[in-house]
PDB file of N, CA and C in Angstrom:
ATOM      1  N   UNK A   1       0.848  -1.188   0.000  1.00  0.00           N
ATOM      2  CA  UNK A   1       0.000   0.000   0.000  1.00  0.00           C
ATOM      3  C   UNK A   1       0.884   1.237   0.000  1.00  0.00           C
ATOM      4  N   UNK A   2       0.545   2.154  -0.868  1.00  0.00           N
ATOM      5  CA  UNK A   2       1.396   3.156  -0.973  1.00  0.00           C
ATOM      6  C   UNK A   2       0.772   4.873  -0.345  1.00  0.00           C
ATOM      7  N   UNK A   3       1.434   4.605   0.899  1.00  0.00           N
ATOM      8  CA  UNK A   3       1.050   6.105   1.722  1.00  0.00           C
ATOM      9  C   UNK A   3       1.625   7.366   1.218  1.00  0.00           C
ATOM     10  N   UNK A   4       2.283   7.309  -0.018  1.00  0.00           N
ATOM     11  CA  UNK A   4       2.534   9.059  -0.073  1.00  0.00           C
ATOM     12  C   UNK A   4       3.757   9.536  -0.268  1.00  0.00           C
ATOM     13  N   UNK A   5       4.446   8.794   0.137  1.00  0.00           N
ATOM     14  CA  UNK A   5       5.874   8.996   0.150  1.00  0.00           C
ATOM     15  C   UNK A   5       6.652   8.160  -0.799  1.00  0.00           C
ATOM     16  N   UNK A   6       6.059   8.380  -1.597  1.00  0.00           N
ATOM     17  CA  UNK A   6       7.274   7.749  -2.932  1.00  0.00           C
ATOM     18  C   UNK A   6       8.391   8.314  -3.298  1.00  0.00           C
ATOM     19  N   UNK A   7       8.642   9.824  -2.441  1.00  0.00           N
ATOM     20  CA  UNK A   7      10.044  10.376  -2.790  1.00  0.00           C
ATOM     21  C   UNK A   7      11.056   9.998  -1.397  1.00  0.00           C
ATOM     22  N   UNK A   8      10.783   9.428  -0.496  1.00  0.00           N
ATOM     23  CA  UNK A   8      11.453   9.408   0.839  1.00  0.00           C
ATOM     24  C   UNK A   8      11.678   7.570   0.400  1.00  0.00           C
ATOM     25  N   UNK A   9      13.099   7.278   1.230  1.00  0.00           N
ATOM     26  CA  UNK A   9      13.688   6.170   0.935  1.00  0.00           C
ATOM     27  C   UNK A   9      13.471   5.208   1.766  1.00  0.00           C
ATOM     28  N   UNK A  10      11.988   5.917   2.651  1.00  0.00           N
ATOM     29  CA  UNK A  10      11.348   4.955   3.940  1.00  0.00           C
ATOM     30  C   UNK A  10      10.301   4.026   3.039  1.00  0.00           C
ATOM     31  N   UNK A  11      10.129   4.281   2.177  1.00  0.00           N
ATOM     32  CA  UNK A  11       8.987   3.886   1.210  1.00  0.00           C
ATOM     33  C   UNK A  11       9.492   2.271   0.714  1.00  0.00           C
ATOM     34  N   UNK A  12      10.443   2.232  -0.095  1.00  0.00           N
ATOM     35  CA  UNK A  12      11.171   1.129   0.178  1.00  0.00           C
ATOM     36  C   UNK A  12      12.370   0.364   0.949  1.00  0.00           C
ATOM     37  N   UNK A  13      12.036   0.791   1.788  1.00  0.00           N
ATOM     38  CA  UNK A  13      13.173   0.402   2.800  1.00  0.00           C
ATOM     39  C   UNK A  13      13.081  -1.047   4.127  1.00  0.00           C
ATOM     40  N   UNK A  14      13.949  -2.095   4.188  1.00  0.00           N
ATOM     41  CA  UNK A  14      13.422  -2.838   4.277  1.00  0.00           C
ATOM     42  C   UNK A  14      12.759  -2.907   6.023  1.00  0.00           C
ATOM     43  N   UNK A  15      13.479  -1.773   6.319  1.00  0.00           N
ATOM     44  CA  UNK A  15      12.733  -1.417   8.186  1.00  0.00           C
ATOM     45  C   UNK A  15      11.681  -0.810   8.362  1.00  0.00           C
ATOM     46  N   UNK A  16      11.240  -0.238   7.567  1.00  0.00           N
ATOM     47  CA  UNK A  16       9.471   0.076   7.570  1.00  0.00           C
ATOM     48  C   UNK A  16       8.544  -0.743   7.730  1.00  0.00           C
ATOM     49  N   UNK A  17       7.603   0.122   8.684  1.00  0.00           N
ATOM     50  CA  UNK A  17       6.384  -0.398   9.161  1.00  0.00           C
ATOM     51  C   UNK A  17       5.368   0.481   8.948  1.00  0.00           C
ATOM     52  N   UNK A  18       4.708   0.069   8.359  1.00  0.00           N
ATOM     53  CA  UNK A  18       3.565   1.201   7.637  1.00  0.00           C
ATOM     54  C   UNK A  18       2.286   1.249   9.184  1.00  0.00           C
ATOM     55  N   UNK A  19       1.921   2.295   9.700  1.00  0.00           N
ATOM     56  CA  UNK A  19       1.105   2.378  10.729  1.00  0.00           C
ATOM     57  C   UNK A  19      -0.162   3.287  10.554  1.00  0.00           C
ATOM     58  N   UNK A  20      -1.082   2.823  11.110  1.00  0.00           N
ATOM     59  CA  UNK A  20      -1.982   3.594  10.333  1.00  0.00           C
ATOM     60  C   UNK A  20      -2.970   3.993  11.908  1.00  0.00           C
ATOM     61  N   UNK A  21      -2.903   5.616  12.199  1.00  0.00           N
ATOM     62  CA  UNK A  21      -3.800   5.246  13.385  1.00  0.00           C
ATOM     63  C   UNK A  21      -5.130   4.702  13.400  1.00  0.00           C
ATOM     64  N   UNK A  22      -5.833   5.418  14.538  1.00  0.00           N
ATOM     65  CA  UNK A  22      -6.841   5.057  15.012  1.00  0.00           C
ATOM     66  C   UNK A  22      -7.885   6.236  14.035  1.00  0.00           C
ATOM     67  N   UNK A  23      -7.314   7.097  13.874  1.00  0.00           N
ATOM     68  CA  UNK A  23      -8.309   8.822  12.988  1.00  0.00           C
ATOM     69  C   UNK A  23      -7.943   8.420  11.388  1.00  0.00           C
ATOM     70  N   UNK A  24      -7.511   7.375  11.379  1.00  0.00           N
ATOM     71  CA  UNK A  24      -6.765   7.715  10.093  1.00  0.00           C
ATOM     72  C   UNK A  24      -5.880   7.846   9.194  1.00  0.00           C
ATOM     73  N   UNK A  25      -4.486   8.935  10.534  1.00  0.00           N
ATOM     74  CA  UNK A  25      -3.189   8.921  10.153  1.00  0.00           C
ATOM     75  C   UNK A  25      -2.937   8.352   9.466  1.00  0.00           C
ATOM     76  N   UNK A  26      -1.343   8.192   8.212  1.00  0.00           N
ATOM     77  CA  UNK A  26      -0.552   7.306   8.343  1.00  0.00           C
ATOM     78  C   UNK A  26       0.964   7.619   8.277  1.00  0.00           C
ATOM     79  N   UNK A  27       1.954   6.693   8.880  1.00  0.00           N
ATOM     80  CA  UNK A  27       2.903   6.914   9.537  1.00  0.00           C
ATOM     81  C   UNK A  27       4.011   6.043   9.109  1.00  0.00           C
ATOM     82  N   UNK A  28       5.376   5.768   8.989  1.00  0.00           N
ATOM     83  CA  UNK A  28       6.315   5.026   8.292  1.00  0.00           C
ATOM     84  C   UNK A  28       7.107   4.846   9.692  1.00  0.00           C
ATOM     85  N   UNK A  29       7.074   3.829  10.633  1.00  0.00           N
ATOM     86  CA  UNK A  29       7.950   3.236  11.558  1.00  0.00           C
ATOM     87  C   UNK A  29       9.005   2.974  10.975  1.00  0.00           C
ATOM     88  N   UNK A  30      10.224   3.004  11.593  1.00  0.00           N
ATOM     89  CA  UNK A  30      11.360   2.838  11.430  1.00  0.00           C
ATOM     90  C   UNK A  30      12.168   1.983  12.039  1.00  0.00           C
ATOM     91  N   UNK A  31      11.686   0.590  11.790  1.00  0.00           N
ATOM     92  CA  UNK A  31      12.227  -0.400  13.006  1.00  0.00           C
ATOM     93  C   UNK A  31      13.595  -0.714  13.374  1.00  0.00           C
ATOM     94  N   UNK A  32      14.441  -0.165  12.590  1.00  0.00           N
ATOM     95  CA  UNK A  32      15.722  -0.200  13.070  1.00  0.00           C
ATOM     96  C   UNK A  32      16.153   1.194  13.698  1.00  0.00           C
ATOM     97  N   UNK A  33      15.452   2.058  14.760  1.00  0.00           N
ATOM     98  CA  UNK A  33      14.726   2.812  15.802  1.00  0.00           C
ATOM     99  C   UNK A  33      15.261   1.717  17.269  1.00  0.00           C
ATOM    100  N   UNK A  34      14.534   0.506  17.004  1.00  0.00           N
ATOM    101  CA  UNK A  34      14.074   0.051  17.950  1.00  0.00           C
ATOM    102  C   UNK A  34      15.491  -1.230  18.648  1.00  0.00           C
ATOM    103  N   UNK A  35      16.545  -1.060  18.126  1.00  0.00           N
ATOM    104  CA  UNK A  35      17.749  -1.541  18.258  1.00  0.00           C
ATOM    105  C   UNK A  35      19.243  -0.358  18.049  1.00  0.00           C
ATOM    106  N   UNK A  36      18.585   0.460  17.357  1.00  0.00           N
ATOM    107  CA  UNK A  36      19.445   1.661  17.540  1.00  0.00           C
ATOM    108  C   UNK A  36      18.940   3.212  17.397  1.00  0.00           C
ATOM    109  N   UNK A  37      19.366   3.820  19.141  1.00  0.00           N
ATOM    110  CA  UNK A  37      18.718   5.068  19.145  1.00  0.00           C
ATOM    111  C   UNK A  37      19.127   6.051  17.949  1.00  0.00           C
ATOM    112  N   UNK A  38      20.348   6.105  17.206  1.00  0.00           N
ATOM    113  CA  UNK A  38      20.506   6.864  16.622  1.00  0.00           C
ATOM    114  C   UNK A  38      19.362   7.723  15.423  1.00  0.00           C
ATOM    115  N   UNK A  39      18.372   6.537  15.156  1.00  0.00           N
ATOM    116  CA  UNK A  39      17.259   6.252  14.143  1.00  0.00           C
ATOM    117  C   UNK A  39      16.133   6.603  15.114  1.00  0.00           C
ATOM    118  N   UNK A  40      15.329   8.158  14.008  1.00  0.00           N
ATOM    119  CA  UNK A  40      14.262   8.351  14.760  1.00  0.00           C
ATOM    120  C   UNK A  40      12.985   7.346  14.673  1.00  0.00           C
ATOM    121  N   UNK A  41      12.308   7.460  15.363  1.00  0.00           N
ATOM    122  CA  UNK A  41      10.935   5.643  15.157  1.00  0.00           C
ATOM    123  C   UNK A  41      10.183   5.945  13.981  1.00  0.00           C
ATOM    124  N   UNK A  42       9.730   7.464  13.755  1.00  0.00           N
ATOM    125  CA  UNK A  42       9.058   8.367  12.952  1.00  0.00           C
ATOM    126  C   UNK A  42       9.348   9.104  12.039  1.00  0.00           C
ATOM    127  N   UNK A  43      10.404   9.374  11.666  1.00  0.00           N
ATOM    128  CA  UNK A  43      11.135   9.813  10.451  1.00  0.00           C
ATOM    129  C   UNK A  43      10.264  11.090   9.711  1.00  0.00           C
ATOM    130  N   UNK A  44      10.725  12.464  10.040  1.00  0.00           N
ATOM    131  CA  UNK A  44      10.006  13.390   9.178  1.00  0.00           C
ATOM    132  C   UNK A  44      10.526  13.059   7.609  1.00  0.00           C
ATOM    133  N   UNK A  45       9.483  13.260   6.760  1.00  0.00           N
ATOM    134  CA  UNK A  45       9.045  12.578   5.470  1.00  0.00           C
ATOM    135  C   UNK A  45       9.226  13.710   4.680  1.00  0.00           C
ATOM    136  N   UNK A  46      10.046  13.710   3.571  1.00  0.00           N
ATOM    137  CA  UNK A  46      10.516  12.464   2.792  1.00  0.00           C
ATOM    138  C   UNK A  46      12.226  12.660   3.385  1.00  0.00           C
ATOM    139  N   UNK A  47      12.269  11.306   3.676  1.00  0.00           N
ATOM    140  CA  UNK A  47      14.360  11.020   4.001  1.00  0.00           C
ATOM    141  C   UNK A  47      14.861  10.828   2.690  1.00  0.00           C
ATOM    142  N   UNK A  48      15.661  11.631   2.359  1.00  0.00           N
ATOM    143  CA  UNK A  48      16.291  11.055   1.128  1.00  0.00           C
ATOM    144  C   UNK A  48      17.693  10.603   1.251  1.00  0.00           C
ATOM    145  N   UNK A  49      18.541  10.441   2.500  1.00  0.00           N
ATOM    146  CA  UNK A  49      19.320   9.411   3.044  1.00  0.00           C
ATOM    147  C   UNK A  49      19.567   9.089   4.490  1.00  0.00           C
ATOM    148  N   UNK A  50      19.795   8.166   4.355  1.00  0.00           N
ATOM    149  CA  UNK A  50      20.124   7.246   5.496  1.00  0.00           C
ATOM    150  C   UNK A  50      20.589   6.525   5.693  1.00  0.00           C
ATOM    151  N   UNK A  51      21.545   6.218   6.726  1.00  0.00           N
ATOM    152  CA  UNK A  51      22.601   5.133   6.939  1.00  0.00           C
ATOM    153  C   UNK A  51      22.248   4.008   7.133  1.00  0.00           C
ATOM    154  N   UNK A  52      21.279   3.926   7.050  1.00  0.00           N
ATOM    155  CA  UNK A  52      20.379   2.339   7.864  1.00  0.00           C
ATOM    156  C   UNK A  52      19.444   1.775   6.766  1.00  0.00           C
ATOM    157  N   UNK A  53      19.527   2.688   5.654  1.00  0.00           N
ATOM    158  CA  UNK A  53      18.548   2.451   4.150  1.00  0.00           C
ATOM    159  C   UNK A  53      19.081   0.992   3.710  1.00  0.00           C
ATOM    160  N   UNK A  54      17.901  -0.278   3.841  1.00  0.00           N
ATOM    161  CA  UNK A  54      18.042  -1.441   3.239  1.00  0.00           C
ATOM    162  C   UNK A  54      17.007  -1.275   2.114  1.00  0.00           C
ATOM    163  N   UNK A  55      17.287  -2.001   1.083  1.00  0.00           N
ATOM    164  CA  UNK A  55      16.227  -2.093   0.042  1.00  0.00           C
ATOM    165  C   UNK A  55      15.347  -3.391   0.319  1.00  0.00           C
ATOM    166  N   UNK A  56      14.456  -2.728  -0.133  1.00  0.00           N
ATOM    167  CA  UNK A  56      13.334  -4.360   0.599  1.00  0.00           C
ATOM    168  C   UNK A  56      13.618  -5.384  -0.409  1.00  0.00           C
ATOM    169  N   UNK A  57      14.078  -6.578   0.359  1.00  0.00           N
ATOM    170  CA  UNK A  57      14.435  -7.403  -0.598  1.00  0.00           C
ATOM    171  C   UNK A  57      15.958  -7.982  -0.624  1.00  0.00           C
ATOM    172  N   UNK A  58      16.746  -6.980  -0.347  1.00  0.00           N
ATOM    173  CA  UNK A  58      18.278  -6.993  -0.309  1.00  0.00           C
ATOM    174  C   UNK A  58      18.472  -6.595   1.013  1.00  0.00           C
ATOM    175  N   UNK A  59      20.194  -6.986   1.107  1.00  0.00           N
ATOM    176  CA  UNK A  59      20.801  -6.814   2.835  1.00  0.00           C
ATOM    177  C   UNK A  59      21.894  -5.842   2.462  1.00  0.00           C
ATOM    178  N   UNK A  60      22.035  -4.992   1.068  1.00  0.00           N
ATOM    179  CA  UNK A  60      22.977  -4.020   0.831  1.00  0.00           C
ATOM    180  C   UNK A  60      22.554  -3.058   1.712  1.00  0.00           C
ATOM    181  N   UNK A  61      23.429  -1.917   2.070  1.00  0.00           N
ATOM    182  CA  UNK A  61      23.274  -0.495   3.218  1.00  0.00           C
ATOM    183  C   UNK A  61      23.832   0.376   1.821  1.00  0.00           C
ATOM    184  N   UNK A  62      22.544   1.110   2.113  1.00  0.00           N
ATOM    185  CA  UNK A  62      23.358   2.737   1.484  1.00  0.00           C
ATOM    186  C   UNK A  62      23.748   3.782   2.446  1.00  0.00           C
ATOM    187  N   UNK A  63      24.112   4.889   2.084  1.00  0.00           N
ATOM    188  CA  UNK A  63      24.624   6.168   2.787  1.00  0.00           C
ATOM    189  C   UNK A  63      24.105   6.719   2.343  1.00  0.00           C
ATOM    190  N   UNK A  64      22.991   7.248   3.463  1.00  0.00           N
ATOM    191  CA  UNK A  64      22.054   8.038   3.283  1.00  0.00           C
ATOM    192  C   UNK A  64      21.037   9.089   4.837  1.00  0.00           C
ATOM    193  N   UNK A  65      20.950   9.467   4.994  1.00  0.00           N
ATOM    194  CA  UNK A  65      20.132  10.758   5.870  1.00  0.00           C
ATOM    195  C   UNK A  65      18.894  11.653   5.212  1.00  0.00           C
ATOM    196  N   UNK A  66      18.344  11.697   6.535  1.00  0.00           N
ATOM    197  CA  UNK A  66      16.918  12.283   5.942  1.00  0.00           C
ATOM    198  C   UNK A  66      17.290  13.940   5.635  1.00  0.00           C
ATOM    199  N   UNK A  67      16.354  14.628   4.357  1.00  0.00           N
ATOM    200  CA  UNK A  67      16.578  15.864   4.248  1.00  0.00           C
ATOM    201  C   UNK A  67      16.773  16.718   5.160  1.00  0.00           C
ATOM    202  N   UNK A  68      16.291  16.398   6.553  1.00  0.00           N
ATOM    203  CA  UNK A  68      16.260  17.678   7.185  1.00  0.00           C
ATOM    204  C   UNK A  68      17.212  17.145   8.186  1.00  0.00           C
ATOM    205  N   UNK A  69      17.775  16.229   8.218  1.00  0.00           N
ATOM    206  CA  UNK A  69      18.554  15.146   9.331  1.00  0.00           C
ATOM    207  C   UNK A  69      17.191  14.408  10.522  1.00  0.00           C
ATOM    208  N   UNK A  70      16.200  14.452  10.454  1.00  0.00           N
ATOM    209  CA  UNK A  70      14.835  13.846  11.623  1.00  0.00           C
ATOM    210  C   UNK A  70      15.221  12.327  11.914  1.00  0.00           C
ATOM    211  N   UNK A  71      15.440  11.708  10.391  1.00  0.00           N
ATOM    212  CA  UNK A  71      15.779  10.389  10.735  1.00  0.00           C
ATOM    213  C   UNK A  71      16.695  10.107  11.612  1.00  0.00           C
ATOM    214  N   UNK A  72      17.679  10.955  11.931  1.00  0.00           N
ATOM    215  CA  UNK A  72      18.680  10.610  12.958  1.00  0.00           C
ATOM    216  C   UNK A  72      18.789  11.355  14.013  1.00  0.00           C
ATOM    217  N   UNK A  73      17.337  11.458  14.841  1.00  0.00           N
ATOM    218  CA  UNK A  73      17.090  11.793  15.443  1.00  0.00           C
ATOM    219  C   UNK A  73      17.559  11.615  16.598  1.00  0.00           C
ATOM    220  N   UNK A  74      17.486  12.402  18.045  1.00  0.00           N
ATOM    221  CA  UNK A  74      17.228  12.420  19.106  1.00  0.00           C
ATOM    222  C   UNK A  74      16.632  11.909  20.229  1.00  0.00           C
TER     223      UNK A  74
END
């Protein structure tokens, strides 16, 4: 299912978790967040790199960070 973000590299990435609230929302989890703080859980949208970017499908890493740096959050 495609939420919107076809320019952010959370879209295919193989640590995404597509979340959808309770109103509606929807939201791109970042499960490699959840083993390393460096990675925000929520990622302001669109990341266009990141160090933790897997392609879904493959176990290659790119170098990459989100536009505004969010993904490597705090």
């Amino acid at each position: 299912m495609n939420f919107g973000f076809r320019s952010s590299l959370c879209e295919s990435c193989a640590h995404k978790q597509e979340v959808v609230s309770g109103t509606g929302s929807r939201f791109l989890l970042c499960q490699a967040s959840r083993t390393d703080p460096k990675y925000s859980r929520y990622p302001h949208q669109p990341v266009v790199q990141c160090e933790g970017y897997v392609v879904e499908g493959e176990s290659k890493s790119g170098e990459c960070r989100p536009e505004d740096g969010a993904a490597r959050g705090r």
